[in-house]
N, C-alpha and C. Protein backbone atom coordinates (compact mmCIF):
# COMPACT_ATOMS: atom_id res chain seq x y z
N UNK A 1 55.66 79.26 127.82
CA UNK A 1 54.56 80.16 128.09
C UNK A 1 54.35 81.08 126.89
N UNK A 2 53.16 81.15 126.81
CA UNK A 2 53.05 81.95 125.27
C UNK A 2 53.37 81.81 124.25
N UNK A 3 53.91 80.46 123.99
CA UNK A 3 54.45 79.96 122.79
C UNK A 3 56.32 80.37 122.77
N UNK A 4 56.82 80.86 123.67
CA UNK A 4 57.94 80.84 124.20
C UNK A 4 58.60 79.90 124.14
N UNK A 5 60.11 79.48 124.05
CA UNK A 5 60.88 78.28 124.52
C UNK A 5 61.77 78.91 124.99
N UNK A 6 62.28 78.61 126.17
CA UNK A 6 63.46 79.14 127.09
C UNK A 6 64.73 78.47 126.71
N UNK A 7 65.51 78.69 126.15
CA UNK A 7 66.37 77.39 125.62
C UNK A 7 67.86 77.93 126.51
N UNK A 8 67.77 79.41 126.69
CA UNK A 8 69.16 79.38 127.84
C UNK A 8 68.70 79.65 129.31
N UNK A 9 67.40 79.76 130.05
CA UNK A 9 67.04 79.17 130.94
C UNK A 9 67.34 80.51 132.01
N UNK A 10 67.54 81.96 131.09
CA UNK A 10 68.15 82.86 131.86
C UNK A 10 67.11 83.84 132.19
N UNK A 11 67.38 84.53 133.02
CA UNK A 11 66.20 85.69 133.47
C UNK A 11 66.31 86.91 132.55
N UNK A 12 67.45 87.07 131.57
CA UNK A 12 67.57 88.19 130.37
C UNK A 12 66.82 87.81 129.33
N UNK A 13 66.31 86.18 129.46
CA UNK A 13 66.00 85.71 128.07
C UNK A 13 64.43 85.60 128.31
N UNK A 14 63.87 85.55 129.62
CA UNK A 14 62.83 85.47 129.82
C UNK A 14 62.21 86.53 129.79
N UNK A 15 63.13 87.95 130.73
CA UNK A 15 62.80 88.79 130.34
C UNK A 15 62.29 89.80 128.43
N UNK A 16 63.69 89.37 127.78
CA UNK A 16 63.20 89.58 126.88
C UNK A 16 61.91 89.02 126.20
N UNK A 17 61.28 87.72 126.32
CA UNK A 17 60.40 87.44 125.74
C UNK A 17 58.54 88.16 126.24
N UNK A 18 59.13 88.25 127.68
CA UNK A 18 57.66 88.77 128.38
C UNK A 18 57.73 90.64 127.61
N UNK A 19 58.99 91.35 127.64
CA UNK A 19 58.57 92.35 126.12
C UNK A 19 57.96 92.43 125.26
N UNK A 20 59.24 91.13 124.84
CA UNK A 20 58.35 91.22 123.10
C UNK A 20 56.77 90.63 123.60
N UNK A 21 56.26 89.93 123.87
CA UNK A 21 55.07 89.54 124.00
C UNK A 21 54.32 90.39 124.13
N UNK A 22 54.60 91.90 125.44
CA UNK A 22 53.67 92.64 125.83
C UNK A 22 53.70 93.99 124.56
N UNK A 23 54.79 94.30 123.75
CA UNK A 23 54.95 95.45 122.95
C UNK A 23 54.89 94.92 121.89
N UNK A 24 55.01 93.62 120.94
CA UNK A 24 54.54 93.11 120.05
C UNK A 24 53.55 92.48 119.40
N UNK A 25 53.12 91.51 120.62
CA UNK A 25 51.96 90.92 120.59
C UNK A 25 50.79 91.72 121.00
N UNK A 26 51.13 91.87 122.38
CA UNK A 26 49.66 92.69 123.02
C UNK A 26 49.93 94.13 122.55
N UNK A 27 50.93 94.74 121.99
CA UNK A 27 50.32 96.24 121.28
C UNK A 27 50.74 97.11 122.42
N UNK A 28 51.20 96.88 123.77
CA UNK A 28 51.40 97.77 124.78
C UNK A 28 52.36 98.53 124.62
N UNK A 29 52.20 99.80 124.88
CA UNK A 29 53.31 101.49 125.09
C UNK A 29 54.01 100.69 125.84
N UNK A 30 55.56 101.76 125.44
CA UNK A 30 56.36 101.10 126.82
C UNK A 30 56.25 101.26 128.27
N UNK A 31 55.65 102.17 128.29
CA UNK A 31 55.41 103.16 129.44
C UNK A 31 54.27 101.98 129.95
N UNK A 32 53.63 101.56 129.45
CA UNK A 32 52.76 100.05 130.22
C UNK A 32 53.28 99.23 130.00
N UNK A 33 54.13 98.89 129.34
CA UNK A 33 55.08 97.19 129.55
C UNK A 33 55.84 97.54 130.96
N UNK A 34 56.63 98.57 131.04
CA UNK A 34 56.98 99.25 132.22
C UNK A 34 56.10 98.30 133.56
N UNK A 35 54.83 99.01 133.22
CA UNK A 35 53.87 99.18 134.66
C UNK A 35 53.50 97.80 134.83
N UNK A 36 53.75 96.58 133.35
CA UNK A 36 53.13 95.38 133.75
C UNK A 36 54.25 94.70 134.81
N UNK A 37 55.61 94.33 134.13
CA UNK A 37 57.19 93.91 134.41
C UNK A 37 57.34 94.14 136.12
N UNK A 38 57.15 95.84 136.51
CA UNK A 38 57.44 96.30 137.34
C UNK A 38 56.32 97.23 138.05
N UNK A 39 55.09 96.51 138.32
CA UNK A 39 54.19 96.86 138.56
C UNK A 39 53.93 97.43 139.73
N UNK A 40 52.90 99.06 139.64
CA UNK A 40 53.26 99.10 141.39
C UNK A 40 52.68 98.45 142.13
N UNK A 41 52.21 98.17 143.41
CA UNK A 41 51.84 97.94 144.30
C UNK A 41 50.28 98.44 144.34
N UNK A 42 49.31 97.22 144.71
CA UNK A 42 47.99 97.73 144.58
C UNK A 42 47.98 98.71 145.92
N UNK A 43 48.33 99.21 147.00
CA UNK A 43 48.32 100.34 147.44
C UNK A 43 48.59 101.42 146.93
N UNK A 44 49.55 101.53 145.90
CA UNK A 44 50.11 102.70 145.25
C UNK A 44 49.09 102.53 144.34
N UNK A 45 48.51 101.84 143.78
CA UNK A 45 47.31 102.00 142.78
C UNK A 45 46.17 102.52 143.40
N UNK A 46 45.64 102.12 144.31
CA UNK A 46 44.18 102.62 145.05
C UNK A 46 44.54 104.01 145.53
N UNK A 47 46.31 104.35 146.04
CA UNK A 47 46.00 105.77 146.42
C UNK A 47 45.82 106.66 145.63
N UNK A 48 46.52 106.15 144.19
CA UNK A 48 45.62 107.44 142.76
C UNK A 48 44.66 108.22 142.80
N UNK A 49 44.94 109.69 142.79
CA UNK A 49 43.96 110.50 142.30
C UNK A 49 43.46 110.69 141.40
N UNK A 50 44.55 110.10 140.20
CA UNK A 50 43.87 110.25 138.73
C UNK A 50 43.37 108.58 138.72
N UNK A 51 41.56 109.08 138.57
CA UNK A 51 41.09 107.79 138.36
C UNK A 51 41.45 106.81 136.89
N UNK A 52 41.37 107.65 136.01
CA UNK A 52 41.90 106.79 135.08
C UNK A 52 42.91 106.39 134.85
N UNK A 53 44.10 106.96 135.31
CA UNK A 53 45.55 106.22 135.50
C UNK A 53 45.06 105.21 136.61
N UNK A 54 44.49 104.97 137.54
CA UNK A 54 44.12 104.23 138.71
C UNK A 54 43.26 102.94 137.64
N UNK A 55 42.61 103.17 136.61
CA UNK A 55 41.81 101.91 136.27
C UNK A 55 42.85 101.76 135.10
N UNK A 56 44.15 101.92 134.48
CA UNK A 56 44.34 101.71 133.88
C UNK A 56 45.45 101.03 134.57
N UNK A 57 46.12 100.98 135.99
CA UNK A 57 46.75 100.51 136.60
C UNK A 57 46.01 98.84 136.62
N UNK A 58 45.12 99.03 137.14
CA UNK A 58 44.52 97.40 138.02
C UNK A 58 44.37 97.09 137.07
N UNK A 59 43.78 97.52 135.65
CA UNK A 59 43.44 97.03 134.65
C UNK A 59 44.70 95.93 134.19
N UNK A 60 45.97 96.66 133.99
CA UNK A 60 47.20 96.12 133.39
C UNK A 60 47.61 95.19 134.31
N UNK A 61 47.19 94.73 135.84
CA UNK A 61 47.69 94.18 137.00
C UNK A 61 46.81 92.71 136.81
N UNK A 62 46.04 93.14 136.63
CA UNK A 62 44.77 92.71 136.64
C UNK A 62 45.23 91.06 135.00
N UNK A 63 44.86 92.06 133.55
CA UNK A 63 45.31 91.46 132.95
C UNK A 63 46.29 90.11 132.58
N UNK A 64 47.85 91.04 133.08
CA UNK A 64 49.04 90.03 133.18
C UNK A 64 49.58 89.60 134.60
N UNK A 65 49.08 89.11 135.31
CA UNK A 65 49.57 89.00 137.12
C UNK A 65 51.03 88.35 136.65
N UNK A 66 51.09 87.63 135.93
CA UNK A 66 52.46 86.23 135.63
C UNK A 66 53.11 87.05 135.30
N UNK A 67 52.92 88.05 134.65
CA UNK A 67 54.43 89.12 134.08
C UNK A 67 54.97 89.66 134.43
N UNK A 68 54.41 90.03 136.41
CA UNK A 68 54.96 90.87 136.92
C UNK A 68 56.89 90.12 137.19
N UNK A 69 57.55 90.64 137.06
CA UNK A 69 59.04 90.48 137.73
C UNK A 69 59.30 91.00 138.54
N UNK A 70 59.32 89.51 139.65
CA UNK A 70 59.61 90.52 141.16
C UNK A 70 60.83 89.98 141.91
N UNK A 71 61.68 89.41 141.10
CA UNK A 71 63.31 89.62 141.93
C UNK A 71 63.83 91.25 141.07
N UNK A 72 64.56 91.21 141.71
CA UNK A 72 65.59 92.56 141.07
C UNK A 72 66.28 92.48 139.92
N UNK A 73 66.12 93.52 139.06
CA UNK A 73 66.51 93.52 137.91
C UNK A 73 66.83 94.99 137.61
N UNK A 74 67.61 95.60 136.56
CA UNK A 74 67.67 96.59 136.19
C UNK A 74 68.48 96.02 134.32
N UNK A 75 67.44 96.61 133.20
CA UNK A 75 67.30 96.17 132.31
C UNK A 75 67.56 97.52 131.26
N UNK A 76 67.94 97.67 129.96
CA UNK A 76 67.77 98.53 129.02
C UNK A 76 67.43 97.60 127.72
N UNK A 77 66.25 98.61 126.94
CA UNK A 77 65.77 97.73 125.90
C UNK A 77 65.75 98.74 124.84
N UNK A 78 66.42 98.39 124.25
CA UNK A 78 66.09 99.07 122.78
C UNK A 78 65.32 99.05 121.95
N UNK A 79 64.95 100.32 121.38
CA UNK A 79 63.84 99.88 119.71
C UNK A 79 63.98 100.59 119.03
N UNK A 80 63.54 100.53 118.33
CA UNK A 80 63.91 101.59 116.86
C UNK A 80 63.16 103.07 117.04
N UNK A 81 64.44 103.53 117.38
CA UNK A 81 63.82 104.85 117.42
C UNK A 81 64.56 104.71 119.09
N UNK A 82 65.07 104.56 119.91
CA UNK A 82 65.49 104.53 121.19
C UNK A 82 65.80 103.84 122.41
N UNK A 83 65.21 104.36 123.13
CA UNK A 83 66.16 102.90 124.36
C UNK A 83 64.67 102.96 125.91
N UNK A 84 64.82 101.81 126.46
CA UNK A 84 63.86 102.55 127.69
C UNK A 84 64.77 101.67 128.71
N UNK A 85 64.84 102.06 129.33
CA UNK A 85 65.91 101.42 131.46
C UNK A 85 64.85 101.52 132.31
N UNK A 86 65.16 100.45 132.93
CA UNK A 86 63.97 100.48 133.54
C UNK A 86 64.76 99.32 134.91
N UNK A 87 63.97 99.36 136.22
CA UNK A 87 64.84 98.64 137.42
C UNK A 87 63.80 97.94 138.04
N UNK A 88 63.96 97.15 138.83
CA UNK A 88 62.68 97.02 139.65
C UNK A 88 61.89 97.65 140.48
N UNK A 89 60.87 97.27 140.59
CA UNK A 89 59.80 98.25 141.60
C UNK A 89 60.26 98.16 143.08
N UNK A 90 61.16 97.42 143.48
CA UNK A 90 61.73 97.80 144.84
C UNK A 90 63.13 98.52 144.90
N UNK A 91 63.42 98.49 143.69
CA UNK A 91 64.88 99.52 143.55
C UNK A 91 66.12 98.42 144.25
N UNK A 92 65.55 97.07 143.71
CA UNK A 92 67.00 95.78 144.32
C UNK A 92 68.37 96.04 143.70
N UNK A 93 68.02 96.56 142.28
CA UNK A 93 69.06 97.08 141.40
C UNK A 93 69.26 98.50 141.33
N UNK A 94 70.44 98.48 141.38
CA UNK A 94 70.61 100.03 141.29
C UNK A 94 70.82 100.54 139.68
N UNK A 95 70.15 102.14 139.40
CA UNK A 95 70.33 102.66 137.80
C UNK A 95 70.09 103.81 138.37
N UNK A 96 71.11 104.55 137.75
CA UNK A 96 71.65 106.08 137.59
C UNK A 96 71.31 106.63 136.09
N UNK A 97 70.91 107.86 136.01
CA UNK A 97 70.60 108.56 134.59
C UNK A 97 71.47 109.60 134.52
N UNK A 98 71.88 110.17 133.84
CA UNK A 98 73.23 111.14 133.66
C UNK A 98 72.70 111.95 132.17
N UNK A 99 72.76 113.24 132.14
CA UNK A 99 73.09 113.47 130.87
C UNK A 99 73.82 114.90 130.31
N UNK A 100 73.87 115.17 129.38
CA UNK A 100 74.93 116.19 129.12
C UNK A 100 74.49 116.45 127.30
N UNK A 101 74.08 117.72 127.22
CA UNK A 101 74.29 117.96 126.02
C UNK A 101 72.59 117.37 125.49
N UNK A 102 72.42 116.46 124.39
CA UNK A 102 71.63 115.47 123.88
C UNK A 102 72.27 113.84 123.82
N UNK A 103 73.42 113.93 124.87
CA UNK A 103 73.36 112.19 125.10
C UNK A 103 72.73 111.95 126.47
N UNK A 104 72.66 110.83 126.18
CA UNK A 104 72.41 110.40 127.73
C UNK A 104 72.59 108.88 128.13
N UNK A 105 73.05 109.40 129.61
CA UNK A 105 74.00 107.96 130.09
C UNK A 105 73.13 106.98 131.13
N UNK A 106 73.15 105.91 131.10
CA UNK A 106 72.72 105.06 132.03
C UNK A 106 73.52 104.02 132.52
N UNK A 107 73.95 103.93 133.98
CA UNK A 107 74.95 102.97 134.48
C UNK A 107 73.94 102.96 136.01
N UNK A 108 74.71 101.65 136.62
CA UNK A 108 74.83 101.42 138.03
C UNK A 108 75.04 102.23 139.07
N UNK A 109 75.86 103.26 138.82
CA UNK A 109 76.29 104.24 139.67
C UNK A 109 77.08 105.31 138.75
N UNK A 110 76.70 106.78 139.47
CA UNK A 110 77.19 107.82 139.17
C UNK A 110 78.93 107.91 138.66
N UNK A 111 79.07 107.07 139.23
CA UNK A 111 80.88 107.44 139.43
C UNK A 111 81.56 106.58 137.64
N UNK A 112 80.50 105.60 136.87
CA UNK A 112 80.59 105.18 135.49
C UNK A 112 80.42 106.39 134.66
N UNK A 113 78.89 106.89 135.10
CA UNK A 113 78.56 108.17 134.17
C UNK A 113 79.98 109.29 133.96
N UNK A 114 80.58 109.65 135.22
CA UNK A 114 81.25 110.74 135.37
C UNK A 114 82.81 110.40 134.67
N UNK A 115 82.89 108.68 134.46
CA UNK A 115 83.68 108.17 133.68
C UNK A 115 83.56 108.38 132.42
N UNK A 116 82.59 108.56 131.88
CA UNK A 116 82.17 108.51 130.17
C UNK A 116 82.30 110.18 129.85
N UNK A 117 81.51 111.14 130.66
CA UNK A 117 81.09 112.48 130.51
C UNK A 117 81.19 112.92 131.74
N UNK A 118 82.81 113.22 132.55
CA UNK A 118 82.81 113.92 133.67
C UNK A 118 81.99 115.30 133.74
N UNK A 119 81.52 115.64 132.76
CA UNK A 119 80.80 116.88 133.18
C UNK A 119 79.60 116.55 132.94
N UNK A 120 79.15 115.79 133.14
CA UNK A 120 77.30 115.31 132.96
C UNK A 120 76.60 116.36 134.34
N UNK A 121 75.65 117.28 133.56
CA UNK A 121 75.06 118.31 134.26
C UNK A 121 73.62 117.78 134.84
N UNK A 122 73.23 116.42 134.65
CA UNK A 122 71.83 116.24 135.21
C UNK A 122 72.14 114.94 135.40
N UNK A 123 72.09 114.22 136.79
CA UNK A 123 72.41 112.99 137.00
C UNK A 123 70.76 112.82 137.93
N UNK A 124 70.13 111.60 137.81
CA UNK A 124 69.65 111.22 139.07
C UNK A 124 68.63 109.29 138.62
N UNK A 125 68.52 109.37 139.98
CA UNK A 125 68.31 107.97 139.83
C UNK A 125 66.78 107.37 140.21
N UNK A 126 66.01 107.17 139.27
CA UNK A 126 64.98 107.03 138.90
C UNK A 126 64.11 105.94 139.84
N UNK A 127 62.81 106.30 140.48
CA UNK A 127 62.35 105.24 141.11
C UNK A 127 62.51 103.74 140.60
N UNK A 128 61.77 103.06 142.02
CA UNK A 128 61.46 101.69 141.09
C UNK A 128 60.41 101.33 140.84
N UNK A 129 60.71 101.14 139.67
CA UNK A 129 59.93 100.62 138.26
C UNK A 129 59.58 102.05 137.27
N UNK A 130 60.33 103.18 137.54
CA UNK A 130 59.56 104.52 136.54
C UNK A 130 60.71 103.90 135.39
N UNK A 131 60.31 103.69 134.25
CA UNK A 131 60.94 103.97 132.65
C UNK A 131 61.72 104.97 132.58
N UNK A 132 62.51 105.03 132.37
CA UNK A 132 63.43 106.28 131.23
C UNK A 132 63.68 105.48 130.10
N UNK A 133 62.76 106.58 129.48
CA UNK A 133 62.59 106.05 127.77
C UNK A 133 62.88 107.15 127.10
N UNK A 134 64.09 106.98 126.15
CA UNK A 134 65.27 108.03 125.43
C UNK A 134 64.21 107.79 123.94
N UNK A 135 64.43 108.96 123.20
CA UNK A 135 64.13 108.44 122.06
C UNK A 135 64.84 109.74 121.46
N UNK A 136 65.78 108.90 119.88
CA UNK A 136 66.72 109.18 119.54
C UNK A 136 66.52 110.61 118.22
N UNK A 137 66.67 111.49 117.90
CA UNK A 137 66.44 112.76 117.12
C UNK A 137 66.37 111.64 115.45
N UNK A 138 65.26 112.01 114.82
CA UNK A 138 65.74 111.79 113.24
C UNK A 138 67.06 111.89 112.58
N UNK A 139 67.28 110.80 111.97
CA UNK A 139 68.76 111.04 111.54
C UNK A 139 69.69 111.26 112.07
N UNK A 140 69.94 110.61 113.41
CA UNK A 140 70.87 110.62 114.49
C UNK A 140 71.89 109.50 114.09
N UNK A 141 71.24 108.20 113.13
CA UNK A 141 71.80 107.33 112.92
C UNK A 141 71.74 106.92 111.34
N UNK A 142 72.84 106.62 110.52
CA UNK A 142 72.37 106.35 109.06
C UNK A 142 73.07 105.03 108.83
């Protein structure tokens, strides 16, 4: 699909390619690769008050229907410049956010985070399908 070849036949590998496709090819923010992957629900779209988040919803639904991923997943993707986690829109997978200081943690459950940074002062666990997209300070890395 899309000039794709699946050669390990896995849902990490498929996943990765419906990314790159939507943030490379098609040019999409993550914050809408997000909304394509793990799209909400055309009820949660029609109840929008903000009309233009509402046409920019069906629009993206609309567009890629095949991209949506709808078994359970909970994924982190990196790019230059940061990271985005992201789960499914029914919350099949579980992802916890944790942070402390200017790091920040993402695991399965609280009780990993409190393993890494027992004192992590902001923990919580993000709908399904909302992004947490980290992006990393200049010169954080050389």
């Amino acid at each position: 699909m899309f000039g794709y070849k699946c050669t390990l036949q896995t849902d990490t590998e498929v996943i990765t390619y419906i990314m790159d496709y939507l943030l490379r090819v098609q040019g999409l923010t993550l914050g809408e690769t997000a909304s394509v992957i793990a799209a909400p629900f055309w009820s949660t779209i029609a109840a929008k008050t903000d009309l233009e988040d509402q046409k920019k919803h069906t629009y993206l639904r609309t567009m890629f229907p095949s991209l949506l991923v709808t078994g359970p997943f909970s994924i982190v993707l990196g790019f230059d410049g940061g990271l985005m986690a992201l789960n499914d829109r029914l919350k099949l997978r579980s992802m916890v956010v944790g942070e402390k200081d200017d790091k920040v943690f993402i695991a399965s459950e609280e009780a990993a985070i409190r393993t890494m940074e027992p004192n992590a002062e902001n923990i919580w666990s993000p709908a399904g399908g909302e992004p947490v997209i980290v992006k990393v300070k200049e010169g954080a890395f050389s």
